[in-house]
C-alpha atoms as a PDB file:
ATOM      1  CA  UNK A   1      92.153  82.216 106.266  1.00  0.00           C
ATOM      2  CA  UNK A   2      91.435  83.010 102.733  1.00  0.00           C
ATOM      3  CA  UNK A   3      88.867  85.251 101.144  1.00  0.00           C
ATOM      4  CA  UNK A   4      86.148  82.549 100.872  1.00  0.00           C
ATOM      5  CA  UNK A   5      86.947  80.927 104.202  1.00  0.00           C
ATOM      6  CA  UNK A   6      86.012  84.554 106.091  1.00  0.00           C
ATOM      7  CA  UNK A   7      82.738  85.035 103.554  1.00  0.00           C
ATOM      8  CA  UNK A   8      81.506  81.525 104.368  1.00  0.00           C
ATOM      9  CA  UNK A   9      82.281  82.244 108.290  1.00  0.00           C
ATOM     10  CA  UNK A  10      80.446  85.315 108.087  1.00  0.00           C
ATOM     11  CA  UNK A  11      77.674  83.659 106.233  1.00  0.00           C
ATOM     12  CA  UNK A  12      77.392  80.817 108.882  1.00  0.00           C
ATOM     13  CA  UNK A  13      77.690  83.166 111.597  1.00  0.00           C
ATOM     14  CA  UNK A  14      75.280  85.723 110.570  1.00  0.00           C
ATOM     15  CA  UNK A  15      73.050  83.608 108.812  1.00  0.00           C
ATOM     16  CA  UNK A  16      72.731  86.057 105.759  1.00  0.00           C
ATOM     17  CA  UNK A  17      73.632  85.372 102.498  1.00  0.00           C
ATOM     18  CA  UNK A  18      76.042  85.136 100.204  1.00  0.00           C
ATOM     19  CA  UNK A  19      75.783  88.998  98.315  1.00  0.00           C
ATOM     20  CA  UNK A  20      75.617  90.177 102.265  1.00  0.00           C
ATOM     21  CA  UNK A  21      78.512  88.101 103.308  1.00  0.00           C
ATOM     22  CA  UNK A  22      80.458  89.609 100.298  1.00  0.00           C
ATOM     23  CA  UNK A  23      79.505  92.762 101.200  1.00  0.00           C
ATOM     24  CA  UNK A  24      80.572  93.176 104.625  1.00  0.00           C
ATOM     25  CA  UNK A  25      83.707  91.613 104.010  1.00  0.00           C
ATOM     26  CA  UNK A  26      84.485  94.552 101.645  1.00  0.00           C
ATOM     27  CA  UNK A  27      83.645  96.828 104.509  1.00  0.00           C
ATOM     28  CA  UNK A  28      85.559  95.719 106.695  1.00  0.00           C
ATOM     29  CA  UNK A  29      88.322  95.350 104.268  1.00  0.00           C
ATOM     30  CA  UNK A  30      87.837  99.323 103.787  1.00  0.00           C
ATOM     31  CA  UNK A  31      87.833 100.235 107.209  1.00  0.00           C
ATOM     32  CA  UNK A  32      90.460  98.199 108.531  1.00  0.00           C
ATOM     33  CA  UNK A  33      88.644  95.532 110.693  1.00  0.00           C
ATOM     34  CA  UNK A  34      90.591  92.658 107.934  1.00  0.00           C
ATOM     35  CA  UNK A  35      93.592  92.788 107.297  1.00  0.00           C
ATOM     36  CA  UNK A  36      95.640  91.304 104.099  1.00  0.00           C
ATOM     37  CA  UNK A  37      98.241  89.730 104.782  1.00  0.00           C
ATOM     38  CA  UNK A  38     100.565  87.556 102.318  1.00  0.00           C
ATOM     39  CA  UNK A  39     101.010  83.807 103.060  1.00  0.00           C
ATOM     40  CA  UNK A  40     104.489  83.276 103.235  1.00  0.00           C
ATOM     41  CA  UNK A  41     104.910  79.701 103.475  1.00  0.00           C
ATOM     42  CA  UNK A  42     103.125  79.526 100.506  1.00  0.00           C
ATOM     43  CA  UNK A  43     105.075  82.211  98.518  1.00  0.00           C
ATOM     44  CA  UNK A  44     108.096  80.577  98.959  1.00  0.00           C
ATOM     45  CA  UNK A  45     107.085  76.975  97.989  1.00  0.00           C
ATOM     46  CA  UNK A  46     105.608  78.151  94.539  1.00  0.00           C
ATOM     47  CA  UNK A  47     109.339  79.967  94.794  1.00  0.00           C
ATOM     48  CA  UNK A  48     111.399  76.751  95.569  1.00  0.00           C
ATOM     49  CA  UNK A  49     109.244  74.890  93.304  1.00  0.00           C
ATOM     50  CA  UNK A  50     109.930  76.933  89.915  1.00  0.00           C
ATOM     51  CA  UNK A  51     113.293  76.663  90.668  1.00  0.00           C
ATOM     52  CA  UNK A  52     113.710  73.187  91.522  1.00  0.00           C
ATOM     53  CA  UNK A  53     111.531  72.330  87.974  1.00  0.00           C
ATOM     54  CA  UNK A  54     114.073  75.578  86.238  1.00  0.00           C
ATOM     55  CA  UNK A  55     116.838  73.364  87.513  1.00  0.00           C
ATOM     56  CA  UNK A  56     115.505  70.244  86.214  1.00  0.00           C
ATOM     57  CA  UNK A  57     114.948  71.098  82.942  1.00  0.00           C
ATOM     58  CA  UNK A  58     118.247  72.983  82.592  1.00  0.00           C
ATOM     59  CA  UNK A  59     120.398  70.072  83.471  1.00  0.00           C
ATOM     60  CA  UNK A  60     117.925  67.994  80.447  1.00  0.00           C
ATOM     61  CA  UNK A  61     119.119  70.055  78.248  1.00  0.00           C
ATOM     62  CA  UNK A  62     122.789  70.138  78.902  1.00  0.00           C
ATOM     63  CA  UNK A  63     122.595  66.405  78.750  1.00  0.00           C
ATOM     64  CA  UNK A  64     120.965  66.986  75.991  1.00  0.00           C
ATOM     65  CA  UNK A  65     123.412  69.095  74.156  1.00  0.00           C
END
């Protein structure tokens, strides 16, 4: 889940608002309770993708020259 995903569970759950939501998602950032964690499927398509268009463009410009 992403950052707005948890405050608008917490939100729904609690039924507080959105400052409150905010704010005890920051708590329980700091002590632990959340946890970040990267997305690696996502990562590595924005990876494979800047490659493929690097590629592309490199082989228009050798046809080009």
């Amino acid at each position: 889940m992403n950052k707005d995903k948890i405050i608008k569970d917490i939100r729904d759950k609690l039924n507080c608002s959105e400052e409150a939501a905010r704010k005890i998602f920051r708590e329980g950032l700091r002590d632990g309770m959340i946890k970040v964690r990267l997305d690696w499927e996502v990562i590595v398509t924005y990876v494979i993708s800047i490659a493929v268009i690097f590629s592309i463009i490199l082989a228009i410009y050798r046809l080009a020259t």
